[in-house]
PDB file of N, CA and C in Angstrom:
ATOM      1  N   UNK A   1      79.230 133.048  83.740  1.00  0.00           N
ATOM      2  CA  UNK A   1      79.255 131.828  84.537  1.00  0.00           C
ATOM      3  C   UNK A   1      80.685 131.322  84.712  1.00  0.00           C
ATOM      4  N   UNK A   2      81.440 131.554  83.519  1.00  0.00           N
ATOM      5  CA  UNK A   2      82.645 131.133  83.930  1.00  0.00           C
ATOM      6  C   UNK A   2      83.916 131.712  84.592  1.00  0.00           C
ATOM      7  N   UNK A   3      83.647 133.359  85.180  1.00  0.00           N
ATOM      8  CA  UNK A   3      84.132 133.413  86.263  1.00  0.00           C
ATOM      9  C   UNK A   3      83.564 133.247  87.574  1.00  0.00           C
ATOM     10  N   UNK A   4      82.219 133.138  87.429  1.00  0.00           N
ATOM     11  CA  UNK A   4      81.631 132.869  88.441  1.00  0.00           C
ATOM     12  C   UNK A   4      82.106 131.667  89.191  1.00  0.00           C
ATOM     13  N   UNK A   5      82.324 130.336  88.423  1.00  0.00           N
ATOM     14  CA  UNK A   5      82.923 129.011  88.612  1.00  0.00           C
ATOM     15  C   UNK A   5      84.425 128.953  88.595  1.00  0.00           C
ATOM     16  N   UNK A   6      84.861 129.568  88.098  1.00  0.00           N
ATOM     17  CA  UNK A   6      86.292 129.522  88.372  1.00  0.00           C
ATOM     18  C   UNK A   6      87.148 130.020  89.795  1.00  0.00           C
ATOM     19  N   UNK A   7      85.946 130.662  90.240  1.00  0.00           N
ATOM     20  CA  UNK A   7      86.422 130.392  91.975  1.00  0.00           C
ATOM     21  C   UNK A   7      86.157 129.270  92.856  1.00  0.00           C
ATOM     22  N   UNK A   8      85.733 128.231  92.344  1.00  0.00           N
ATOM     23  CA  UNK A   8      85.480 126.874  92.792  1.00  0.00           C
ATOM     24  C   UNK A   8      85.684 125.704  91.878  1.00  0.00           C
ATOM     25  N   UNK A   9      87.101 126.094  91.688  1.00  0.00           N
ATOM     26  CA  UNK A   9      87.651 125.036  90.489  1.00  0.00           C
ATOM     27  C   UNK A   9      88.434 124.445  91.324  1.00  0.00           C
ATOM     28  N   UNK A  10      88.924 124.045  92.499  1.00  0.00           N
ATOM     29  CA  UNK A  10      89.718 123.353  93.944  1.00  0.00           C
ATOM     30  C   UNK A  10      88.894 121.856  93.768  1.00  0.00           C
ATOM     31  N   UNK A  11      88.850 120.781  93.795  1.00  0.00           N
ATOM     32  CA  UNK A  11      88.501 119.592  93.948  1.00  0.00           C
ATOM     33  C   UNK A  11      88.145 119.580  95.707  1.00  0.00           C
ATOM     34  N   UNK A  12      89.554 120.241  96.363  1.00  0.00           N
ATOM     35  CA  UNK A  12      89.603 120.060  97.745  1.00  0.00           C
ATOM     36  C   UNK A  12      88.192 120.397  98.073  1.00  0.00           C
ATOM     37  N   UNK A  13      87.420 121.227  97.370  1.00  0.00           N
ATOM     38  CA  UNK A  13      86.341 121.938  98.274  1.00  0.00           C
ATOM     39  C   UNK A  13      85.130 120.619  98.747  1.00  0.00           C
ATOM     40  N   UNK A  14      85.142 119.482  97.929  1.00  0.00           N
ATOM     41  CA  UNK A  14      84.492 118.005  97.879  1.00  0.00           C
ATOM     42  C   UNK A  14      84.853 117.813 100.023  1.00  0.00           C
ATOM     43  N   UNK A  15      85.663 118.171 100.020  1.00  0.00           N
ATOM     44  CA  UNK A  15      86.389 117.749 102.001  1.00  0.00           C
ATOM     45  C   UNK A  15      85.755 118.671 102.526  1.00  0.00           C
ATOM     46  N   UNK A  16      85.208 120.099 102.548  1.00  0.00           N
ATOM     47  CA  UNK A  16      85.394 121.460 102.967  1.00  0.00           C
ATOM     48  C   UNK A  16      83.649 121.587 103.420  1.00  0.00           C
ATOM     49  N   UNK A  17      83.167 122.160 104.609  1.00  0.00           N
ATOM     50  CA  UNK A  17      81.667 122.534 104.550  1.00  0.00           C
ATOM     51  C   UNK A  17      81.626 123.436 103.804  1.00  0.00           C
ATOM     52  N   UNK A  18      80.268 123.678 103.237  1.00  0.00           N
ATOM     53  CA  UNK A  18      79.965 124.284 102.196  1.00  0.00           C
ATOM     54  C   UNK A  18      80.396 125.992 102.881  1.00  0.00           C
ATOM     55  N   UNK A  19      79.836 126.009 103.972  1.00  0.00           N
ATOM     56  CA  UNK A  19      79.628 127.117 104.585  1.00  0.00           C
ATOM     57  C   UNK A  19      81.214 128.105 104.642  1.00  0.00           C
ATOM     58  N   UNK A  20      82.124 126.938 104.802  1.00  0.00           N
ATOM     59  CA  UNK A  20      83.260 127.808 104.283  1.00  0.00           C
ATOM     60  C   UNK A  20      84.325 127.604 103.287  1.00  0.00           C
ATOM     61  N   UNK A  21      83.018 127.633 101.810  1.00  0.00           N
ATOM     62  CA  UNK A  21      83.883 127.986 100.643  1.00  0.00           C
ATOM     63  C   UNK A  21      83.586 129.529 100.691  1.00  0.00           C
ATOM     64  N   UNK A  22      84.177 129.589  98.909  1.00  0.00           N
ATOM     65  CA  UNK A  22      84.931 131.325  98.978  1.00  0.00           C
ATOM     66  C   UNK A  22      83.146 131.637  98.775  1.00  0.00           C
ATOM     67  N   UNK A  23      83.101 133.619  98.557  1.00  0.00           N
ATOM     68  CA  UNK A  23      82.485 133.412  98.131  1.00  0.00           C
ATOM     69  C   UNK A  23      81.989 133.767  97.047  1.00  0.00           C
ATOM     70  N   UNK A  24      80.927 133.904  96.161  1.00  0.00           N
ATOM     71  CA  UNK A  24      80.569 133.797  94.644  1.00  0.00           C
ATOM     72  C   UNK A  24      80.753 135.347  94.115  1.00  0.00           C
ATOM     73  N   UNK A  25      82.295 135.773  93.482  1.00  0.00           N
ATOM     74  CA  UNK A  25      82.244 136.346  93.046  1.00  0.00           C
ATOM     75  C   UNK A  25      81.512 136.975  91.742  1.00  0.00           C
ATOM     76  N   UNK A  26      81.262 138.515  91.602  1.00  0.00           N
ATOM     77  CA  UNK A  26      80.571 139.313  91.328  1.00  0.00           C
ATOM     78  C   UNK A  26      81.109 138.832  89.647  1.00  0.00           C
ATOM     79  N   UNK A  27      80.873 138.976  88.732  1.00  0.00           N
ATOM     80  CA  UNK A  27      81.365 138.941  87.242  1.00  0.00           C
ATOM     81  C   UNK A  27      81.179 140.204  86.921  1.00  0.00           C
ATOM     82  N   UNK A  28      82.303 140.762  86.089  1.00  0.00           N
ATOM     83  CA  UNK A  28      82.314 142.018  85.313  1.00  0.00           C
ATOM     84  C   UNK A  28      83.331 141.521  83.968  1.00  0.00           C
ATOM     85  N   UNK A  29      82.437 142.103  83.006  1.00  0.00           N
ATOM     86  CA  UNK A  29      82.908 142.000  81.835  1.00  0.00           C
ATOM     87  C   UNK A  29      84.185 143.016  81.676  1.00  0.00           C
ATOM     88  N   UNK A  30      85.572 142.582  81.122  1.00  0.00           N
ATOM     89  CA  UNK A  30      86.530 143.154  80.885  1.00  0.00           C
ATOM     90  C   UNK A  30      86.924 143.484  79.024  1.00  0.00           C
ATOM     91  N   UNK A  31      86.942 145.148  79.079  1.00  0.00           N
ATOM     92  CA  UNK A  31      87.013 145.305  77.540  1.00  0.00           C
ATOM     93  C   UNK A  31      88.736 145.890  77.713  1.00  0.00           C
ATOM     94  N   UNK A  32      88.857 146.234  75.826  1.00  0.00           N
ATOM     95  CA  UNK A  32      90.078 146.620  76.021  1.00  0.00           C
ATOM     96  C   UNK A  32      90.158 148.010  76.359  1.00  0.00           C
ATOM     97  N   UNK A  33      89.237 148.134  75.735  1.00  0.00           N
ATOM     98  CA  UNK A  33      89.219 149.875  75.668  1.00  0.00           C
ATOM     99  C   UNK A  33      88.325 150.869  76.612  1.00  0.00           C
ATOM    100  N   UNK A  34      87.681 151.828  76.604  1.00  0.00           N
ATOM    101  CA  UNK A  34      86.692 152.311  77.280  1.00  0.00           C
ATOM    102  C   UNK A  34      85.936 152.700  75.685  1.00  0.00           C
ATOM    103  N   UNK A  35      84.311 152.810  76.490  1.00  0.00           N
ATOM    104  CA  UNK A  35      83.200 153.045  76.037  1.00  0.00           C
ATOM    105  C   UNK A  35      83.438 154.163  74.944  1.00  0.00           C
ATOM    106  N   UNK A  36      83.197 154.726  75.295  1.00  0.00           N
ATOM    107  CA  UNK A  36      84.013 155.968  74.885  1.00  0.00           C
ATOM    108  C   UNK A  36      85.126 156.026  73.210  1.00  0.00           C
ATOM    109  N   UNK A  37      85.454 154.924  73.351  1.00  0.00           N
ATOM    110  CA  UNK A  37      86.441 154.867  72.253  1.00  0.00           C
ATOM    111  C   UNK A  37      86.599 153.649  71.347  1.00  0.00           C
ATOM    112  N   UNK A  38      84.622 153.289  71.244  1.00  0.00           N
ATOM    113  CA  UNK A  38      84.343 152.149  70.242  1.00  0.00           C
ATOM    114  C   UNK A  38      83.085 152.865  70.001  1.00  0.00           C
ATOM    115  N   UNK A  39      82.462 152.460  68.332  1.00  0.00           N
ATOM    116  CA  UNK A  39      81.522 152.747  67.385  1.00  0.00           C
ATOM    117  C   UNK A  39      80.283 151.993  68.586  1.00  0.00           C
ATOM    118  N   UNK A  40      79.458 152.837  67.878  1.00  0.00           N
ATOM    119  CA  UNK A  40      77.911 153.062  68.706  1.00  0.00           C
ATOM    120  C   UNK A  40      77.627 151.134  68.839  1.00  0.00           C
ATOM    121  N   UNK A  41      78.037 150.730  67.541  1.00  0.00           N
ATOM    122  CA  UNK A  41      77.262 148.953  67.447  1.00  0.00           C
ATOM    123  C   UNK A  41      78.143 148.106  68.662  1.00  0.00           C
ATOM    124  N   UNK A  42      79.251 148.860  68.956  1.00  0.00           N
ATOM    125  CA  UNK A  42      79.903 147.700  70.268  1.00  0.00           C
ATOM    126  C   UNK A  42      79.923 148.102  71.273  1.00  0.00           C
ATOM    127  N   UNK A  43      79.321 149.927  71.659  1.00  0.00           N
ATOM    128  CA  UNK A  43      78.475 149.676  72.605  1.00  0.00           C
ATOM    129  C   UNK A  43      77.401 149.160  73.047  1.00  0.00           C
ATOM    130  N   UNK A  44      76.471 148.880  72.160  1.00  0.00           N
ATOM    131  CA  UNK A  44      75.458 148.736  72.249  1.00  0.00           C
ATOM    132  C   UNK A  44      75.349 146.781  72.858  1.00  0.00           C
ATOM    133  N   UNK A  45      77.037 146.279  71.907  1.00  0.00           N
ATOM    134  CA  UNK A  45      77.018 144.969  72.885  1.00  0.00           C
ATOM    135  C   UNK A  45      77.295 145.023  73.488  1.00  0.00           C
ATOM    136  N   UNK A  46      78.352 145.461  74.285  1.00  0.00           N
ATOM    137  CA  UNK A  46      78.851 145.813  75.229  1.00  0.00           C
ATOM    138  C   UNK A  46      77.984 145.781  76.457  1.00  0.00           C
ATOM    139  N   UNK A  47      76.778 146.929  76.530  1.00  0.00           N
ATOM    140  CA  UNK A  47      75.515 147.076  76.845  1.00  0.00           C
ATOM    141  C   UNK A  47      75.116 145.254  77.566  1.00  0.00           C
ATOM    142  N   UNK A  48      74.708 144.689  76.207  1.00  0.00           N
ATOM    143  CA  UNK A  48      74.313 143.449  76.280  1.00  0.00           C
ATOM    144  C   UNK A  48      74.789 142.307  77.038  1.00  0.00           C
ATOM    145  N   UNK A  49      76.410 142.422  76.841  1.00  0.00           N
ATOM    146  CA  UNK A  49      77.029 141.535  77.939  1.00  0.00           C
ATOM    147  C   UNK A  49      76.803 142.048  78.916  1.00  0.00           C
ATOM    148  N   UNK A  50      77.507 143.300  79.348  1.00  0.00           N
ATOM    149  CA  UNK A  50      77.182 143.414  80.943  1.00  0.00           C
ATOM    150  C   UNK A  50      75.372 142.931  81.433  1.00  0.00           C
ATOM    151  N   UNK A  51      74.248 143.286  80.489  1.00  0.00           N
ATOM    152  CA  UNK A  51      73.178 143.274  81.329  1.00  0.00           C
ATOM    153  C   UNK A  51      73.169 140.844  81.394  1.00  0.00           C
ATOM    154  N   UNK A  52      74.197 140.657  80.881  1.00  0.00           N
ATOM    155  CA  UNK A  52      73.919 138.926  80.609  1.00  0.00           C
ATOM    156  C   UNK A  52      75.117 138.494  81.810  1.00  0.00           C
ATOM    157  N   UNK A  53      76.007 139.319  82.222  1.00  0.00           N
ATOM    158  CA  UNK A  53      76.794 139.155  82.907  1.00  0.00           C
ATOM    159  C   UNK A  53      75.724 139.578  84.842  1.00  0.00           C
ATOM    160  N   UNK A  54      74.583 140.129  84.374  1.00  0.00           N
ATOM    161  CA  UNK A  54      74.144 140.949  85.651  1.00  0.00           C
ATOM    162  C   UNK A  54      72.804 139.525  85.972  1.00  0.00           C
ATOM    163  N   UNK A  55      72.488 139.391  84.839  1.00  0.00           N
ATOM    164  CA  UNK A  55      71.505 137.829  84.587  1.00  0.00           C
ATOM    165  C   UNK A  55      72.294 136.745  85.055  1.00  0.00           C
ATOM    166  N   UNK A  56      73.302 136.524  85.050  1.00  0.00           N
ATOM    167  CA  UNK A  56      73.753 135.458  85.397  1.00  0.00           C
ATOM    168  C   UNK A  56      73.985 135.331  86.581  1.00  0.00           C
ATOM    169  N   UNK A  57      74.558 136.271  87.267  1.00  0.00           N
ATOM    170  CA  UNK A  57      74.458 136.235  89.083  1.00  0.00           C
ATOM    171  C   UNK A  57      73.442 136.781  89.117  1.00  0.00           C
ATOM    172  N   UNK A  58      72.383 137.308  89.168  1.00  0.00           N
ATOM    173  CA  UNK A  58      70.911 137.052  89.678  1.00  0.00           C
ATOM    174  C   UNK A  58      70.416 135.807  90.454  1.00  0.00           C
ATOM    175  N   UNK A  59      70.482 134.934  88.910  1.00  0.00           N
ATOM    176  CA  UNK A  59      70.511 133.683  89.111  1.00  0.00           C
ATOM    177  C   UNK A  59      70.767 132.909  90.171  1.00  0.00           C
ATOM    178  N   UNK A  60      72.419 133.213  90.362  1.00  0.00           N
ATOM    179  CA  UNK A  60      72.986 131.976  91.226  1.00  0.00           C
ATOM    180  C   UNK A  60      72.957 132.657  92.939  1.00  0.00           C
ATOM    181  N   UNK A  61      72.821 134.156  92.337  1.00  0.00           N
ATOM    182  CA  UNK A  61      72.602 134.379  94.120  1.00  0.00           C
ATOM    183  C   UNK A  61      71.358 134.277  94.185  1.00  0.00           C
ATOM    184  N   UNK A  62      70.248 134.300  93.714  1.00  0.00           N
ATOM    185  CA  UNK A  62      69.057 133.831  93.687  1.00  0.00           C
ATOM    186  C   UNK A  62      69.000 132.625  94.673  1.00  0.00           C
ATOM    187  N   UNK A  63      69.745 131.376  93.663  1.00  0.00           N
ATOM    188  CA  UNK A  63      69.893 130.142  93.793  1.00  0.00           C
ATOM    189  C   UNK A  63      70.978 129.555  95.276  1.00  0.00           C
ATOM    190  N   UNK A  64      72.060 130.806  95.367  1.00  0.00           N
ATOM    191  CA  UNK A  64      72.689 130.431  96.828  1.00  0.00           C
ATOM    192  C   UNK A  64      71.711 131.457  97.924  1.00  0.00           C
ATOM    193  N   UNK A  65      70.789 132.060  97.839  1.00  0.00           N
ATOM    194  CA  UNK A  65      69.794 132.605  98.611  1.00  0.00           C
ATOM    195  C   UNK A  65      68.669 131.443  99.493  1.00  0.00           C
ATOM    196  N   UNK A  66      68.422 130.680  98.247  1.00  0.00           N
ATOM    197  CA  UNK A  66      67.474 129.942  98.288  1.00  0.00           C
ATOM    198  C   UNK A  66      67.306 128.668  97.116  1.00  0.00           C
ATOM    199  N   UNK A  67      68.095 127.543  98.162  1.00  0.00           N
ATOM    200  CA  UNK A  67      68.892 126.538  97.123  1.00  0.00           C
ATOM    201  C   UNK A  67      67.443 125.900  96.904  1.00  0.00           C
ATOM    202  N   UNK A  68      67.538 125.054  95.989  1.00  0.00           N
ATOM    203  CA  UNK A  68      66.507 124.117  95.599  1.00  0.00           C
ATOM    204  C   UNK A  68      66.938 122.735  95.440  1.00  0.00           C
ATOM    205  N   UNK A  69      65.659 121.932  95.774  1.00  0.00           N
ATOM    206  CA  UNK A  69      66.349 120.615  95.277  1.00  0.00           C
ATOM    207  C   UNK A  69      66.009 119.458  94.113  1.00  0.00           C
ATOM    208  N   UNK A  70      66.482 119.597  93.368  1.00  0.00           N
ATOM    209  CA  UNK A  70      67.048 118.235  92.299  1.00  0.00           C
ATOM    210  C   UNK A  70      66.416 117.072  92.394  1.00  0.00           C
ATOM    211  N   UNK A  71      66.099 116.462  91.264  1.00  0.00           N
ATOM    212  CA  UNK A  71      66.175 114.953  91.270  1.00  0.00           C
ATOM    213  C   UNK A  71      67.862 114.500  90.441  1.00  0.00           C
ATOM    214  N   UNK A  72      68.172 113.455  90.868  1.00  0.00           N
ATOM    215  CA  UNK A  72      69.478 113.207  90.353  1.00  0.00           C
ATOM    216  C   UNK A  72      69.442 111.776  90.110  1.00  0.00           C
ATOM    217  N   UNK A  73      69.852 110.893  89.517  1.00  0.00           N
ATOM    218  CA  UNK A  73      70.263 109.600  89.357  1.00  0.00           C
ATOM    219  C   UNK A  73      71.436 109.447  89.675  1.00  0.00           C
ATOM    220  N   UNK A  74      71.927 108.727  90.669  1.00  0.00           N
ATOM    221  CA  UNK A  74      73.210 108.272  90.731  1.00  0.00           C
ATOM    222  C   UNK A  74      73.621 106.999  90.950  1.00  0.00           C
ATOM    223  N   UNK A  75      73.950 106.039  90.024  1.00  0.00           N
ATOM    224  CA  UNK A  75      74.037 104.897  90.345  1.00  0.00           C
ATOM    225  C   UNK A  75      72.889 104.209  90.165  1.00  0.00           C
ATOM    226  N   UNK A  76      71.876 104.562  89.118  1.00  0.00           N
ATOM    227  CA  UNK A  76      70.649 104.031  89.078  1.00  0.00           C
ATOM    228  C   UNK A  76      69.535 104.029  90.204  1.00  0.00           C
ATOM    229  N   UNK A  77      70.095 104.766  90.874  1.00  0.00           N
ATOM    230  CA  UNK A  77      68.952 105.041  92.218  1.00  0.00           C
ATOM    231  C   UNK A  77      68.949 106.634  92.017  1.00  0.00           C
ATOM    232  N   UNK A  78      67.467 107.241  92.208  1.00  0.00           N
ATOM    233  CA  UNK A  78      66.891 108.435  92.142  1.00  0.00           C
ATOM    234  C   UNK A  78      67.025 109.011  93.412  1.00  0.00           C
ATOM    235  N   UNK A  79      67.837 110.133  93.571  1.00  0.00           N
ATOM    236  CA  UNK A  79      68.208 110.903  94.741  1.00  0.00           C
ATOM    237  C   UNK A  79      67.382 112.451  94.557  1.00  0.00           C
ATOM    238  N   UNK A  80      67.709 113.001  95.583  1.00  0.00           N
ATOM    239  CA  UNK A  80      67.556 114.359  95.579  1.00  0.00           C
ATOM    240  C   UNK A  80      68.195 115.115  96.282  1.00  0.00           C
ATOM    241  N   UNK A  81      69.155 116.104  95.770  1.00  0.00           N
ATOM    242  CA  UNK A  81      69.948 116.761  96.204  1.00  0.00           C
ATOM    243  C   UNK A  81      69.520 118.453  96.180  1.00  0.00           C
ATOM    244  N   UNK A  82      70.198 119.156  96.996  1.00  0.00           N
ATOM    245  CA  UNK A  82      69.955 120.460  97.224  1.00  0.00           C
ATOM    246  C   UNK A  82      70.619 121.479  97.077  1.00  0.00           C
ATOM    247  N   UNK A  83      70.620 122.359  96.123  1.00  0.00           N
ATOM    248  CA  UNK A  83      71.483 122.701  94.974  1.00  0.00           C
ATOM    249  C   UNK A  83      71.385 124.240  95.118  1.00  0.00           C
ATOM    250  N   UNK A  84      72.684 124.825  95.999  1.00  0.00           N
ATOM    251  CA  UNK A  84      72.953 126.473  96.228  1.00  0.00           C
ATOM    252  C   UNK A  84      73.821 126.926  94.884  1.00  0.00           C
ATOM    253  N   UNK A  85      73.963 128.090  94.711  1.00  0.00           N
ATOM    254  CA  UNK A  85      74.658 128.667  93.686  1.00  0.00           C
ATOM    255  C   UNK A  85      75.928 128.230  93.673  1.00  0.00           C
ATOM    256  N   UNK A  86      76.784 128.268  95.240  1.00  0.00           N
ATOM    257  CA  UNK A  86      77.875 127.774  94.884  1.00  0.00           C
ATOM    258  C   UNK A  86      78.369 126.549  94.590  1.00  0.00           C
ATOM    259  N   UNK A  87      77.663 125.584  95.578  1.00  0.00           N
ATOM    260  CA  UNK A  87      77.334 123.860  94.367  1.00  0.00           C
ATOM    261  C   UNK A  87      76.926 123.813  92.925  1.00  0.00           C
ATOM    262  N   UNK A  88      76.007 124.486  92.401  1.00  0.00           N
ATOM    263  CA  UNK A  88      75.992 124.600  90.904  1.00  0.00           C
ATOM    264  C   UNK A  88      77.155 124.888  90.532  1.00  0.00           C
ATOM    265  N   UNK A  89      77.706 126.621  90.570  1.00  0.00           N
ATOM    266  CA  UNK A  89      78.939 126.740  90.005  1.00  0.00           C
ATOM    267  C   UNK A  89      79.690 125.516  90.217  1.00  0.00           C
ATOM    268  N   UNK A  90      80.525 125.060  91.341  1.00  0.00           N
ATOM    269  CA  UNK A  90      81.619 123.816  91.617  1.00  0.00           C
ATOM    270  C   UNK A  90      81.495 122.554  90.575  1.00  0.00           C
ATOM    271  N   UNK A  91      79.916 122.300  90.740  1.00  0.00           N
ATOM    272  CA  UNK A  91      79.454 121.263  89.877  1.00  0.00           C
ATOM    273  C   UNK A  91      79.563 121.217  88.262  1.00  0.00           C
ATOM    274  N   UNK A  92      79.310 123.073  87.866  1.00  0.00           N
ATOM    275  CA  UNK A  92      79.515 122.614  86.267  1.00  0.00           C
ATOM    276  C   UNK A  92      80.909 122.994  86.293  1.00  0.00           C
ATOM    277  N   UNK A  93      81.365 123.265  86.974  1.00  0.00           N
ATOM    278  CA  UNK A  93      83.163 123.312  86.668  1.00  0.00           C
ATOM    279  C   UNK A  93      84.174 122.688  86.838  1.00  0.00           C
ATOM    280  N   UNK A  94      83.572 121.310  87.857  1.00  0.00           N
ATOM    281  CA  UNK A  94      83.862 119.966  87.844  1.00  0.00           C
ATOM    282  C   UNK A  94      83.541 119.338  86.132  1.00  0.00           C
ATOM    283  N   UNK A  95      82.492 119.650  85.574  1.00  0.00           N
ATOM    284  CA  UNK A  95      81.978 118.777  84.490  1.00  0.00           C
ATOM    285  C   UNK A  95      82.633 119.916  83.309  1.00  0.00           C
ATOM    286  N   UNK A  96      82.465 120.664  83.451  1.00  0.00           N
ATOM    287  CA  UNK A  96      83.526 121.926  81.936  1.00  0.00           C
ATOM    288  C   UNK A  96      84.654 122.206  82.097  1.00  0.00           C
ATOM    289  N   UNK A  97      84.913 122.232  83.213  1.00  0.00           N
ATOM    290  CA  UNK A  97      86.609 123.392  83.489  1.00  0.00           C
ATOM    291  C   UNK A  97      86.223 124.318  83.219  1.00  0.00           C
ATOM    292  N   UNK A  98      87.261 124.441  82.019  1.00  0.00           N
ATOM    293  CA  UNK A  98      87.552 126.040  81.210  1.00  0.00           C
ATOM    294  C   UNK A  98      86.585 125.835  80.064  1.00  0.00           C
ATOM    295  N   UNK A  99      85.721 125.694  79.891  1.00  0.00           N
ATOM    296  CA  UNK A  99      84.690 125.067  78.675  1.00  0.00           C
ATOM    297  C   UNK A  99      83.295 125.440  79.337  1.00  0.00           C
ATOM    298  N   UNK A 100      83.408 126.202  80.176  1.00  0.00           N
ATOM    299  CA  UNK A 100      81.721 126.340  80.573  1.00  0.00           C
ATOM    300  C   UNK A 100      81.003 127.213  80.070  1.00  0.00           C
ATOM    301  N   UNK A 101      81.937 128.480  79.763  1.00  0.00           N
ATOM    302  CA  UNK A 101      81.160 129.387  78.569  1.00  0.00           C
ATOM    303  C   UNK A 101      80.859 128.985  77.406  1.00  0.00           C
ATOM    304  N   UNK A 102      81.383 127.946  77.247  1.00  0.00           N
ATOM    305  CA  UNK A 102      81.490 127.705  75.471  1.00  0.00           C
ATOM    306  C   UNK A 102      80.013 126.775  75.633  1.00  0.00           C
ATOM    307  N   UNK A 103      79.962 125.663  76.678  1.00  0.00           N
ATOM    308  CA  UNK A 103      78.887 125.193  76.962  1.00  0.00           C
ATOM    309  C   UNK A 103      77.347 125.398  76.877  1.00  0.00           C
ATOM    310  N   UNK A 104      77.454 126.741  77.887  1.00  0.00           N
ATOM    311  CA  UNK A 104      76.424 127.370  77.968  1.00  0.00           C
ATOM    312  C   UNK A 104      76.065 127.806  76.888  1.00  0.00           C
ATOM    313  N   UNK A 105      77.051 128.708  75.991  1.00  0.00           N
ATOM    314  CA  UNK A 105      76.649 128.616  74.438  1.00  0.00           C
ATOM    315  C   UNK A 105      75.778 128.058  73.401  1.00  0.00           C
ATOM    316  N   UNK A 106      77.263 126.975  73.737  1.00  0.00           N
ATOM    317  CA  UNK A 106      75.768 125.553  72.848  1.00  0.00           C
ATOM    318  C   UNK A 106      74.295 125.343  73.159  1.00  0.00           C
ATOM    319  N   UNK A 107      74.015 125.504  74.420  1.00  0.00           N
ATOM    320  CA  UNK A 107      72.819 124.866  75.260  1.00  0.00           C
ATOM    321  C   UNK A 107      72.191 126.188  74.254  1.00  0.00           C
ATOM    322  N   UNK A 108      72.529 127.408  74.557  1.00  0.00           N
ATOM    323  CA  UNK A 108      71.543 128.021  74.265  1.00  0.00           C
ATOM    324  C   UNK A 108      70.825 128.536  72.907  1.00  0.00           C
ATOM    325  N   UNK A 109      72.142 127.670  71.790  1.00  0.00           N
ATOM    326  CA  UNK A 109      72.062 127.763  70.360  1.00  0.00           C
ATOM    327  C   UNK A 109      72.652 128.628  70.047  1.00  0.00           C
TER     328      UNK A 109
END
């Protein structure tokens, strides 16, 4: 998620139609080494990130496929907003920055 969002870390994009922000790059996990030249147990995570790295844009192109919409409070009045992948990303990277992996973390225990 958090390179996913880090292509919509611009504030400017708040001015910009949606239609022409960037768009939602692909995530690939970066190792030091190749496969090849780590013990069977860190391939096997290895394995794991990429298939959590392949879950995670599912998701949001899922979600910029076919946005959905929200209930939101803003200002004590109940809105509803309509929420594509690349507004999610912008949105939690407005609210994390550089802290959105660590985030997601927590959330998930």
């Amino acid at each position: 998620m958090q390179q996913m969002s880090d292509a919509f870390a611009s504030d400017d994009l708040r001015s910009v139609p949606e239609a022409n922000w960037p768009p939602i790059p692909h995530p690939v996990p970066k190792f030091p080494d190749p496969d090849d030249a780590v013990i069977v147990a860190e391939r096997s995570a290895r394995a794991g990130q990429r298939e959590g790295y392949e879950a995670a844009w599912a998701v949001v192109m899922q979600l910029e496929k076919e946005p959905r919409e929200f209930p939101v409070n803003l200002k004590g009045k109940l809105i509803r907003i309509r929420l594509s992948g690349r507004r999610f990303l912008w949105l939690i990277h407005r609210a994390y920055k550089e802290d959105v992996w660590r985030r997601i973390l927590q959330r998930l225990g």
